[in-house]
N, C-alpha and C. Protein backbone atom coordinates (compact mmCIF):
# COMPACT_ATOMS: atom_id res chain seq x y z
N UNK A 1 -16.00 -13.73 -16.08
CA UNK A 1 -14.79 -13.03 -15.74
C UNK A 1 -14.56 -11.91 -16.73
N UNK A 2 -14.01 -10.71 -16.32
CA UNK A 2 -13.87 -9.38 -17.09
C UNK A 2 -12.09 -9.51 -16.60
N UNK A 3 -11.40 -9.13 -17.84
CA UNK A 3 -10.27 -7.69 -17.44
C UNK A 3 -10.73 -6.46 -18.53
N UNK A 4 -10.07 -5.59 -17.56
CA UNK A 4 -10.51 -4.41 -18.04
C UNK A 4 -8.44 -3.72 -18.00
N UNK A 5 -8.23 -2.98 -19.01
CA UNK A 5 -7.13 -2.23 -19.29
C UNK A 5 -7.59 -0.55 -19.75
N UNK A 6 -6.06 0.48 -19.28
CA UNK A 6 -6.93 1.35 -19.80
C UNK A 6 -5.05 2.11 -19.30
N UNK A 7 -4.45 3.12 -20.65
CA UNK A 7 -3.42 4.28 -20.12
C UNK A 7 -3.59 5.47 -20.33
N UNK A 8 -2.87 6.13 -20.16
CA UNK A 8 -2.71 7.75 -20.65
C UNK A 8 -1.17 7.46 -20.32
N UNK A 9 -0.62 8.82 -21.24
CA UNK A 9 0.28 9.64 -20.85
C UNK A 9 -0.01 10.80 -20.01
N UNK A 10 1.32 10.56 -18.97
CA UNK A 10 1.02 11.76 -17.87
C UNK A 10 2.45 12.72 -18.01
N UNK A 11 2.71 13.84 -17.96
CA UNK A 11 3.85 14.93 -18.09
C UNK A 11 4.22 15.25 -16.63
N UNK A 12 4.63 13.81 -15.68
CA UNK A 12 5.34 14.19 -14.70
C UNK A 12 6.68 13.02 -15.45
N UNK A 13 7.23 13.12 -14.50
CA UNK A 13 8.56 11.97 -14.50
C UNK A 13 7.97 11.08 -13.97
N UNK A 14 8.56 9.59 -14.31
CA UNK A 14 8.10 8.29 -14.05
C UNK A 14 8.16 7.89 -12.34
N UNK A 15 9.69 8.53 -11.58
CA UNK A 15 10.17 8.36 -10.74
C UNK A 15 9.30 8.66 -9.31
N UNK A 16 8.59 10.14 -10.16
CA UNK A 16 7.93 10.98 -9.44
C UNK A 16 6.28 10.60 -9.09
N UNK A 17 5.76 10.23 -10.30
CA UNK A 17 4.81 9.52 -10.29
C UNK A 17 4.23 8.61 -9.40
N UNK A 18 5.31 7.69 -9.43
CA UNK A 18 5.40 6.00 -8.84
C UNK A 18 5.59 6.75 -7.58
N UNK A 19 6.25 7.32 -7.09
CA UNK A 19 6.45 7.90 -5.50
C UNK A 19 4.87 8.19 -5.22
N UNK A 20 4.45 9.55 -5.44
CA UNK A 20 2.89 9.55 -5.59
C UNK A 20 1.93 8.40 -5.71
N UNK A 21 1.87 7.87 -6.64
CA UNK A 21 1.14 6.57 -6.07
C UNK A 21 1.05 5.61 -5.50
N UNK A 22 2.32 5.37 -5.01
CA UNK A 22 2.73 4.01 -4.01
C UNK A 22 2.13 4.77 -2.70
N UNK A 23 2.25 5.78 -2.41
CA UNK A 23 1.62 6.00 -1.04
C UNK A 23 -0.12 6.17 -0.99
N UNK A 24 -0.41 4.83 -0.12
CA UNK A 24 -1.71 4.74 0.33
C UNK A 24 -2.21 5.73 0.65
N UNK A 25 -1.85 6.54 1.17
CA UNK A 25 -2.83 7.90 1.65
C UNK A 25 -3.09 8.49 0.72
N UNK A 26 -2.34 8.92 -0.64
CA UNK A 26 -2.98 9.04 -1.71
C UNK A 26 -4.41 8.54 -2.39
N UNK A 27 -4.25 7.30 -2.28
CA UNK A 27 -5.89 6.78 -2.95
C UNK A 27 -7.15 7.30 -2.82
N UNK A 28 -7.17 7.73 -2.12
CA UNK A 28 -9.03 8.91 -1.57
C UNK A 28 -8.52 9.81 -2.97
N UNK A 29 -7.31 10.43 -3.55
CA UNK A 29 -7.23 12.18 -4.09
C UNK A 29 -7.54 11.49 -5.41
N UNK A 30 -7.48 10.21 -5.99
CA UNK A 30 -7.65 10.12 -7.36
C UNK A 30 -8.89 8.96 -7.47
N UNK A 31 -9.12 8.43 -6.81
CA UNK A 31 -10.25 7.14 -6.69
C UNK A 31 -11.26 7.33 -5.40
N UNK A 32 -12.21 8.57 -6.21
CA UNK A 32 -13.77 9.70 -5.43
C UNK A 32 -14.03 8.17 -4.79
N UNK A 33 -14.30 7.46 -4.99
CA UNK A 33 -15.46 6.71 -4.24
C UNK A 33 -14.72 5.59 -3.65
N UNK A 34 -13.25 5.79 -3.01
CA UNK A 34 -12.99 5.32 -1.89
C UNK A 34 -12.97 6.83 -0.69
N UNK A 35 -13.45 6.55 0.38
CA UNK A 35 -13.29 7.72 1.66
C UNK A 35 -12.71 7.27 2.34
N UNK A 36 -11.83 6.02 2.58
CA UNK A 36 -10.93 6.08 3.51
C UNK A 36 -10.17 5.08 3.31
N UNK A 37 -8.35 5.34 3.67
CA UNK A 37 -8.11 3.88 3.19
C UNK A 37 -6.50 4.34 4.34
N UNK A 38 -6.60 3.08 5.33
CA UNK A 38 -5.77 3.07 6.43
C UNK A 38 -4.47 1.84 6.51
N UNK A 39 -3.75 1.57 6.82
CA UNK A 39 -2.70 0.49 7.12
C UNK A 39 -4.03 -0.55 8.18
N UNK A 40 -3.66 -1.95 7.69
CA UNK A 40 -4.37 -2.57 8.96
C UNK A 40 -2.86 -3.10 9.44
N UNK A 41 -1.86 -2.86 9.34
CA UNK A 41 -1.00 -3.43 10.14
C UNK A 41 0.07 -2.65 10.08
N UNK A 42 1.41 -2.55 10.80
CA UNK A 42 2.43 -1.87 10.83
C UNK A 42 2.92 -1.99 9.52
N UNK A 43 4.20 -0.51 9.02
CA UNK A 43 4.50 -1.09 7.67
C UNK A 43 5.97 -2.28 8.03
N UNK A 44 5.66 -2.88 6.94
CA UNK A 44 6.56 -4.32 7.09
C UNK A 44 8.19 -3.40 6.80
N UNK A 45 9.36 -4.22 7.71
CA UNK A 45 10.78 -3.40 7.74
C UNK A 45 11.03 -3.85 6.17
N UNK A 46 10.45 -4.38 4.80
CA UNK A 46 10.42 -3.63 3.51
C UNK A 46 11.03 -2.68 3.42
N UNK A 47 10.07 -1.96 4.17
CA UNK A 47 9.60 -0.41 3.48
C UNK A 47 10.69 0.67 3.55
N UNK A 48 11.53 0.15 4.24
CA UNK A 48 12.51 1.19 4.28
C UNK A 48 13.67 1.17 3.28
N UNK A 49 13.28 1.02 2.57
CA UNK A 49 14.04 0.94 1.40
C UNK A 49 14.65 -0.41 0.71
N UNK A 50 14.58 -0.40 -0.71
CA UNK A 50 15.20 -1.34 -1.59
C UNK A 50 16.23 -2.14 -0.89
N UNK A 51 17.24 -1.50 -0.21
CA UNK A 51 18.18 -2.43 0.45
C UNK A 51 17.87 -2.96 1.54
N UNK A 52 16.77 -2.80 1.98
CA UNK A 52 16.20 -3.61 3.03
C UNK A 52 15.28 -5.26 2.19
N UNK A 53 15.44 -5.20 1.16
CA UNK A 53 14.69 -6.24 0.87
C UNK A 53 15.55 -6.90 -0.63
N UNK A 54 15.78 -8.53 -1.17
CA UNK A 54 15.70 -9.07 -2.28
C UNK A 54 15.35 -7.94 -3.32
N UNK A 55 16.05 -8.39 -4.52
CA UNK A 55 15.39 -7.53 -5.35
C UNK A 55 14.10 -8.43 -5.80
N UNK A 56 13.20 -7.10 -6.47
CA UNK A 56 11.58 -7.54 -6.88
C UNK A 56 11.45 -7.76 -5.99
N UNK A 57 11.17 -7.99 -4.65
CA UNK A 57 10.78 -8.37 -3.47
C UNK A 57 9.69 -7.26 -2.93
N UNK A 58 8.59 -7.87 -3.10
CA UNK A 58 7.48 -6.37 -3.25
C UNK A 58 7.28 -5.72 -2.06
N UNK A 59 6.93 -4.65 -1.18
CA UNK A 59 6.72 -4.91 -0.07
C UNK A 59 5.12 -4.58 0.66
N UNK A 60 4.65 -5.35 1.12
CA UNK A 60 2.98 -5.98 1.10
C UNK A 60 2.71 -5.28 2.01
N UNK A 61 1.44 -4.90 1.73
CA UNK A 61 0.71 -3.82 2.87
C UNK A 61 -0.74 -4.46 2.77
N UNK A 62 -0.95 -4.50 4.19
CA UNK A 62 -2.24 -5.06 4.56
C UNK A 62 -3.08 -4.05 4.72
N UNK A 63 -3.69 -3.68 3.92
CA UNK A 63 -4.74 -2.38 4.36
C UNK A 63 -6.72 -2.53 4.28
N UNK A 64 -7.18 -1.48 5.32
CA UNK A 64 -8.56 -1.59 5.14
C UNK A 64 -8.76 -0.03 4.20
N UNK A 65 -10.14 -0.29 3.33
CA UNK A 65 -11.11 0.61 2.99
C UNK A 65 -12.49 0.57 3.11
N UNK A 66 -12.62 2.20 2.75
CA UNK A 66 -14.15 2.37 3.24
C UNK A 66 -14.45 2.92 1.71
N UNK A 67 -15.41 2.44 1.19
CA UNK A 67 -16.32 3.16 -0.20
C UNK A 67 -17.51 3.00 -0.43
N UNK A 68 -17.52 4.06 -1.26
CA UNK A 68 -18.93 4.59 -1.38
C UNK A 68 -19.13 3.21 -3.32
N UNK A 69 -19.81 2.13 -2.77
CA UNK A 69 -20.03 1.26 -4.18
C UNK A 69 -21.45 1.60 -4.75
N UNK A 70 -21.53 1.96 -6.59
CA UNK A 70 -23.12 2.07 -7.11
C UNK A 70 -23.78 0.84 -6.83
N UNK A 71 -24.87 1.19 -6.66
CA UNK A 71 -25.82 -0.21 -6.67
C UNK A 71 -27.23 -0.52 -7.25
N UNK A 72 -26.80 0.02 -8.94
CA UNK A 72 -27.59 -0.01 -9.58
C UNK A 72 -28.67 0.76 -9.71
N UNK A 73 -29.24 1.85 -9.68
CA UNK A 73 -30.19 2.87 -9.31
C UNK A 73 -30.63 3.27 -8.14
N UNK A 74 -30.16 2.51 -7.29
CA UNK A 74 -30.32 2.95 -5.71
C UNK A 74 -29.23 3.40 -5.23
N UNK A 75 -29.43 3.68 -3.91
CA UNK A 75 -28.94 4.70 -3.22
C UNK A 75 -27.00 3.93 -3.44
N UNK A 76 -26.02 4.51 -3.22
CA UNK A 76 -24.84 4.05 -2.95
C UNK A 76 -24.62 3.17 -1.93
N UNK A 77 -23.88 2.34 -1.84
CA UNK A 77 -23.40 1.41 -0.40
C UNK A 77 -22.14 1.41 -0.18
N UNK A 78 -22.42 1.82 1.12
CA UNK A 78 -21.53 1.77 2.03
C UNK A 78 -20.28 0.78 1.93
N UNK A 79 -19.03 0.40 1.60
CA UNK A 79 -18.50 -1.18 1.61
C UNK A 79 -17.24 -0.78 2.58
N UNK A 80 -17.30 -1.79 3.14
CA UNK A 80 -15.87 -1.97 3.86
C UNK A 80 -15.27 -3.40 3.98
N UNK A 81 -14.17 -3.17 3.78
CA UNK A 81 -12.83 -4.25 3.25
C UNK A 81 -11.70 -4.35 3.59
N UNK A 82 -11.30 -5.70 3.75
CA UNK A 82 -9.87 -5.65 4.18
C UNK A 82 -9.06 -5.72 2.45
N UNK A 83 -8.02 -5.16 2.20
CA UNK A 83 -7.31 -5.25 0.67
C UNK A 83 -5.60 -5.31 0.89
N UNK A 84 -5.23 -6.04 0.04
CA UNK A 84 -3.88 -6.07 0.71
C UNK A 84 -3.05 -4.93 -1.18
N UNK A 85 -2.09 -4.57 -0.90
CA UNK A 85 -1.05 -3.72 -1.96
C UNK A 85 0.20 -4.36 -1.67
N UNK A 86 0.85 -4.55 -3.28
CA UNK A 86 1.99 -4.93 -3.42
C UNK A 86 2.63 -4.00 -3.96
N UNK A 87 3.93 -3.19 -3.74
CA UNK A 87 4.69 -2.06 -4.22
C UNK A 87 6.20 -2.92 -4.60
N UNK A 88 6.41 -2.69 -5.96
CA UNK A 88 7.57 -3.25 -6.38
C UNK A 88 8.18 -2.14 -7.01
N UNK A 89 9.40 -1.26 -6.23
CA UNK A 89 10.05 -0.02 -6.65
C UNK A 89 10.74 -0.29 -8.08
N UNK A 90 11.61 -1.45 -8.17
CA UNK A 90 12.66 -1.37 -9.22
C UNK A 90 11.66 -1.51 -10.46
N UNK A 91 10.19 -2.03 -10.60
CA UNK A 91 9.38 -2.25 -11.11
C UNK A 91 8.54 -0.70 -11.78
N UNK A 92 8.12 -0.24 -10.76
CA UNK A 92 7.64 0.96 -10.64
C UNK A 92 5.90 0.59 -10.89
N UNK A 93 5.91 -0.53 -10.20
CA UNK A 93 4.41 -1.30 -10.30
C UNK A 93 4.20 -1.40 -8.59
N UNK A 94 2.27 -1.63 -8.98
CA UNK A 94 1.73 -1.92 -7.70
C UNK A 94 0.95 -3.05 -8.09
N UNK A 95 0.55 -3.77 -7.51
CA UNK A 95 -0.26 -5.25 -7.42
C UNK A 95 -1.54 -4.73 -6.31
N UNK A 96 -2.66 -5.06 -6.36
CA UNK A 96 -3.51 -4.83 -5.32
C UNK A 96 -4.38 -5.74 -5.58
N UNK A 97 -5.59 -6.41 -4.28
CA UNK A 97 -6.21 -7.08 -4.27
C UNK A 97 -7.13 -7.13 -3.20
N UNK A 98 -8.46 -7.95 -3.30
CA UNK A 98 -9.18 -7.96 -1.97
C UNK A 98 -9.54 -9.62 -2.00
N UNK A 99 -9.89 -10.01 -0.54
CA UNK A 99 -9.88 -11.73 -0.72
C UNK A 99 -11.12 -11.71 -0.61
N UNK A 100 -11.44 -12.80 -1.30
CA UNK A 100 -12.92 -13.14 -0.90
C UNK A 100 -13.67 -13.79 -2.35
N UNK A 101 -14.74 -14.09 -2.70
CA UNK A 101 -15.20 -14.49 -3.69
C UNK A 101 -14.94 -13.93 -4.72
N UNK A 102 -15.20 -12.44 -4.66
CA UNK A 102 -14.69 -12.24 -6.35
C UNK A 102 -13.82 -11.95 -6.92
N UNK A 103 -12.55 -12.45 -6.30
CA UNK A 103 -11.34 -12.69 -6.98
C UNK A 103 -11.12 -11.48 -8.08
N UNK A 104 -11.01 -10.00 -6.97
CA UNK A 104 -10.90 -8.87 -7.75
C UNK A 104 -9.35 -8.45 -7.44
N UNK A 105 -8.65 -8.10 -8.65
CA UNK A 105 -7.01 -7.66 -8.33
C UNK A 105 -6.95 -6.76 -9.13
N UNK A 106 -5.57 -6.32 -9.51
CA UNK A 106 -5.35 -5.71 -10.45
C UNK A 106 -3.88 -5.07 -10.42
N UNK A 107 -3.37 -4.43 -11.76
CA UNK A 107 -2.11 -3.90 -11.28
C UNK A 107 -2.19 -2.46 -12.06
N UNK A 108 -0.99 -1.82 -11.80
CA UNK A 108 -0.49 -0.61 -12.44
C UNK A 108 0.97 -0.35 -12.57
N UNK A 109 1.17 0.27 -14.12
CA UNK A 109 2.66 -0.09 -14.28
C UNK A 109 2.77 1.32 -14.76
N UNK A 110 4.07 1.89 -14.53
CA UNK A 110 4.52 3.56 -14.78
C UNK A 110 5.56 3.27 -15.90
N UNK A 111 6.05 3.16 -17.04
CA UNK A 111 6.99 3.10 -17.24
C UNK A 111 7.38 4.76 -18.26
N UNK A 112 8.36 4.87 -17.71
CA UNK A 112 9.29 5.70 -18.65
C UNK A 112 9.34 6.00 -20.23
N UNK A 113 8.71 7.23 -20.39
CA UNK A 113 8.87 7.33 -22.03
C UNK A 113 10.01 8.92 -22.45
N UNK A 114 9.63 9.23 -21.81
CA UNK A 114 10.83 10.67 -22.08
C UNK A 114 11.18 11.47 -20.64
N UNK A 115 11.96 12.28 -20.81
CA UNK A 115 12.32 13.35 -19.46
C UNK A 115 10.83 14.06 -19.39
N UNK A 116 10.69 13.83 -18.11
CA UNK A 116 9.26 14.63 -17.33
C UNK A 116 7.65 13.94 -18.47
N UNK A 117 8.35 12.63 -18.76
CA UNK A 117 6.56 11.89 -19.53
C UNK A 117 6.91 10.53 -18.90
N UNK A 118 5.77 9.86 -18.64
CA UNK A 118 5.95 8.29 -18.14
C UNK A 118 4.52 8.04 -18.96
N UNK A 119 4.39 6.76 -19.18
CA UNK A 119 2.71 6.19 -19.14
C UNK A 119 2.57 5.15 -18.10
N UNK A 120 1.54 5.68 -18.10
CA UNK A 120 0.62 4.79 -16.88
C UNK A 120 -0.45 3.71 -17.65
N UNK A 121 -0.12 2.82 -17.04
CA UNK A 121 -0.83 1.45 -17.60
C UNK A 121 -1.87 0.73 -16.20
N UNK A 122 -3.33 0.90 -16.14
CA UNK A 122 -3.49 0.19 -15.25
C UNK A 122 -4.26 -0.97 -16.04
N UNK A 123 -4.74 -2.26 -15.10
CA UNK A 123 -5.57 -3.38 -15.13
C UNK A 123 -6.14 -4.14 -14.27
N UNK A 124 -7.26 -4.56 -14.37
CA UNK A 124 -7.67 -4.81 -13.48
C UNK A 124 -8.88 -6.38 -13.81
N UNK A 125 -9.24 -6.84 -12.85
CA UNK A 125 -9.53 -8.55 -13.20
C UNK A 125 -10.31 -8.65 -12.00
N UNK A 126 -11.94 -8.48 -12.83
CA UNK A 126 -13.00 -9.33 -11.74
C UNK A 126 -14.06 -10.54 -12.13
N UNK A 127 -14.54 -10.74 -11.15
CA UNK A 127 -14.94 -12.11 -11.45
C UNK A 127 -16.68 -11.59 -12.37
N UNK A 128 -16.92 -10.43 -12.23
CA UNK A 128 -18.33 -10.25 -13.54
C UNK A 128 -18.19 -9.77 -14.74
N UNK A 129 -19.17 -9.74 -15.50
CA UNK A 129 -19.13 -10.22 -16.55
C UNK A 129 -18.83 -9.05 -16.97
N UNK A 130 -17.94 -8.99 -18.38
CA UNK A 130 -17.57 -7.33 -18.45
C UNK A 130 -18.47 -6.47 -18.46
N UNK A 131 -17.99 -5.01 -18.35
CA UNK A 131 -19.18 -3.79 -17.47
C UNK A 131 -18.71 -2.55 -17.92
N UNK A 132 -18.97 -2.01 -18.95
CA UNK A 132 -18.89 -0.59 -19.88
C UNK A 132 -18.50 0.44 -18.53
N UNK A 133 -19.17 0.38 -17.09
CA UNK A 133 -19.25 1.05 -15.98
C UNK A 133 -17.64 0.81 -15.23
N UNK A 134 -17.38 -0.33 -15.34
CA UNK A 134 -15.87 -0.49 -15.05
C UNK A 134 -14.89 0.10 -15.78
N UNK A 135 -15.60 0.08 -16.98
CA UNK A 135 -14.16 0.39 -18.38
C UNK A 135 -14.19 2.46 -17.66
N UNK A 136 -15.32 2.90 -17.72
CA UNK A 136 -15.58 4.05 -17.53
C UNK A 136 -14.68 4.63 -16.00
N UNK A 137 -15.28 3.59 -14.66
CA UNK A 137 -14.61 4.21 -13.80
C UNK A 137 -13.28 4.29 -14.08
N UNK A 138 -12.53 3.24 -14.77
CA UNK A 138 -10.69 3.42 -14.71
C UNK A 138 -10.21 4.52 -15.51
N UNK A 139 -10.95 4.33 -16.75
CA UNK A 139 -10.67 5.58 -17.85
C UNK A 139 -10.85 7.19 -16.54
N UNK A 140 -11.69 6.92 -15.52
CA UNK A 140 -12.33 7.96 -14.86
C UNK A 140 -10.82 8.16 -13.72
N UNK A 141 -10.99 7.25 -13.24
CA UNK A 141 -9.45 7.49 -12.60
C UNK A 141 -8.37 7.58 -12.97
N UNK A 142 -7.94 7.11 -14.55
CA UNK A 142 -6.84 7.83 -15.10
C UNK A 142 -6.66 9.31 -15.31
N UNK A 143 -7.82 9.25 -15.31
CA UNK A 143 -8.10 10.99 -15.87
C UNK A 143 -7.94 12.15 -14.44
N UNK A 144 -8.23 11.34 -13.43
CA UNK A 144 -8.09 12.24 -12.37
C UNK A 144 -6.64 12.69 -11.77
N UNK A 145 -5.86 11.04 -12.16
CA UNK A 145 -4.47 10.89 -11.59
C UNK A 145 -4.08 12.08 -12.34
N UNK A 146 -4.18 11.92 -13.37
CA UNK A 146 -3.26 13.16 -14.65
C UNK A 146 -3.43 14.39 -14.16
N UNK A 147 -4.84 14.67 -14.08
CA UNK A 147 -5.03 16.27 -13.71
C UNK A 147 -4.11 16.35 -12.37
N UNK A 148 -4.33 15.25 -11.58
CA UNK A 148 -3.68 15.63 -9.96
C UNK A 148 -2.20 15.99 -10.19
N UNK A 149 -1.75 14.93 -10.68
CA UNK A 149 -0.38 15.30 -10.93
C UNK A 149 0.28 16.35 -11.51
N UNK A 150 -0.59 16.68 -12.73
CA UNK A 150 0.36 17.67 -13.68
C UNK A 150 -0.01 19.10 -12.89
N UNK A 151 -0.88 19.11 -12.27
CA UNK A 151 -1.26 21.01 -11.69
C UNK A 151 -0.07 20.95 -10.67
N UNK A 152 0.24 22.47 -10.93
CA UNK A 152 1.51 22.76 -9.99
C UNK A 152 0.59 22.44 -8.82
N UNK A 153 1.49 22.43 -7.37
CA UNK A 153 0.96 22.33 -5.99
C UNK A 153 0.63 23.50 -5.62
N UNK A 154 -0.22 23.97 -4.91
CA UNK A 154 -0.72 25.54 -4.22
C UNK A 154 0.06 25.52 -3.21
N UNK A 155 0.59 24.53 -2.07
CA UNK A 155 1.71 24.80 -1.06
C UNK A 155 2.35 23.63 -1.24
N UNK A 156 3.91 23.60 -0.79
CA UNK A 156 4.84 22.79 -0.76
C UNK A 156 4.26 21.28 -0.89
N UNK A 157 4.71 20.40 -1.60
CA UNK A 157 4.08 18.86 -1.00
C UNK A 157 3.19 18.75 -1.10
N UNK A 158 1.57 19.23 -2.08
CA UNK A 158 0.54 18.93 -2.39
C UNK A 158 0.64 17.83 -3.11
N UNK A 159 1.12 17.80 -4.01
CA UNK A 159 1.53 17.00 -5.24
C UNK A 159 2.44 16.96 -5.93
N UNK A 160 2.70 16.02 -6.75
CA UNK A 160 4.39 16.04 -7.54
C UNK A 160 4.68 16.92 -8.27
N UNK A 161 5.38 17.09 -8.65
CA UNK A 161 6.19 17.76 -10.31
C UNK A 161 7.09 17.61 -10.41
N UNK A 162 7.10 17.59 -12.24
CA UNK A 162 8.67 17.06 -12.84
C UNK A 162 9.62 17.27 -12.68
């Protein structure tokens, strides 16, 4: 069993952030080697806001992906998966996971450090043995989130800002 941890500071707002990454359609713009990632089910009446649900009451999304996984000096493979996401707003965390043998999850937490700075904390927990290549991809996707976020947008609604 591996966990792997890994943050940066990012120079958007925390608020803004967590909006940006809670939405699934996002995941392809910061994590290259997923190509597709869809709802497998309607979104749950959650989603419409905090007062639609308990507090902490996460609201669960059943989703499929498609990625491109290394496979050791050969060619890439193809993977496809069912993965479910947990979005907890008052939190400003996500929970994610896929079922199956290797009991792979993980989370990400935004919290608040100044006006227009948050850090981003992700982690993540699989069942092999730790992997310098794992530590690398997250460090690799922190690094992408940041750039995505902090560049102004070229038209309206590309991306966030503070």
């Amino acid at each position: 069993m591996a966990d792997h941890e890994a943050s940066t500071t990012v120079d958007v707002a925390a608020n803004v952030l967590f909006d940006y990454l809670s939405d699934i359609e996002h995941l392809p713009d910061y994590l290259p080697w997923l190509t597709d990632v869809h709802r497998a089910a309607p979104r749950p009446a959650e989603a419409q806001g905090m007062e639609a649900r308990r507090p902490q009451q996460p609201v669960h999304e059943e989703v499929e992906v498609t990625a491109h996984v290394p496979a050791g000096g050969e060619p890439d493979q193809t993977v496809h998966s069912e993965a479910w996401i947990d979005i907890v707003e008052e939190n400003r965390s996500l929970r994610w996971g896929a079922p199956g043998e290797q009991d792979y999850h993980g989370e990400l937490d935004i919290d608040f450090v100044a006006d227009g700075t948050s850090r981003l904390t992700v982690r993540l927990h699989t069942t092999h043995t730790p992997d310098q290549d794992i530590d690398d991809y997250l460090h690799h996707a922190l690094e992408t989130i940041k750039a995505t976020v902090e560049q102004p947008p070229t038209t309206p609604g590309d991306t966030p800002q503070a």
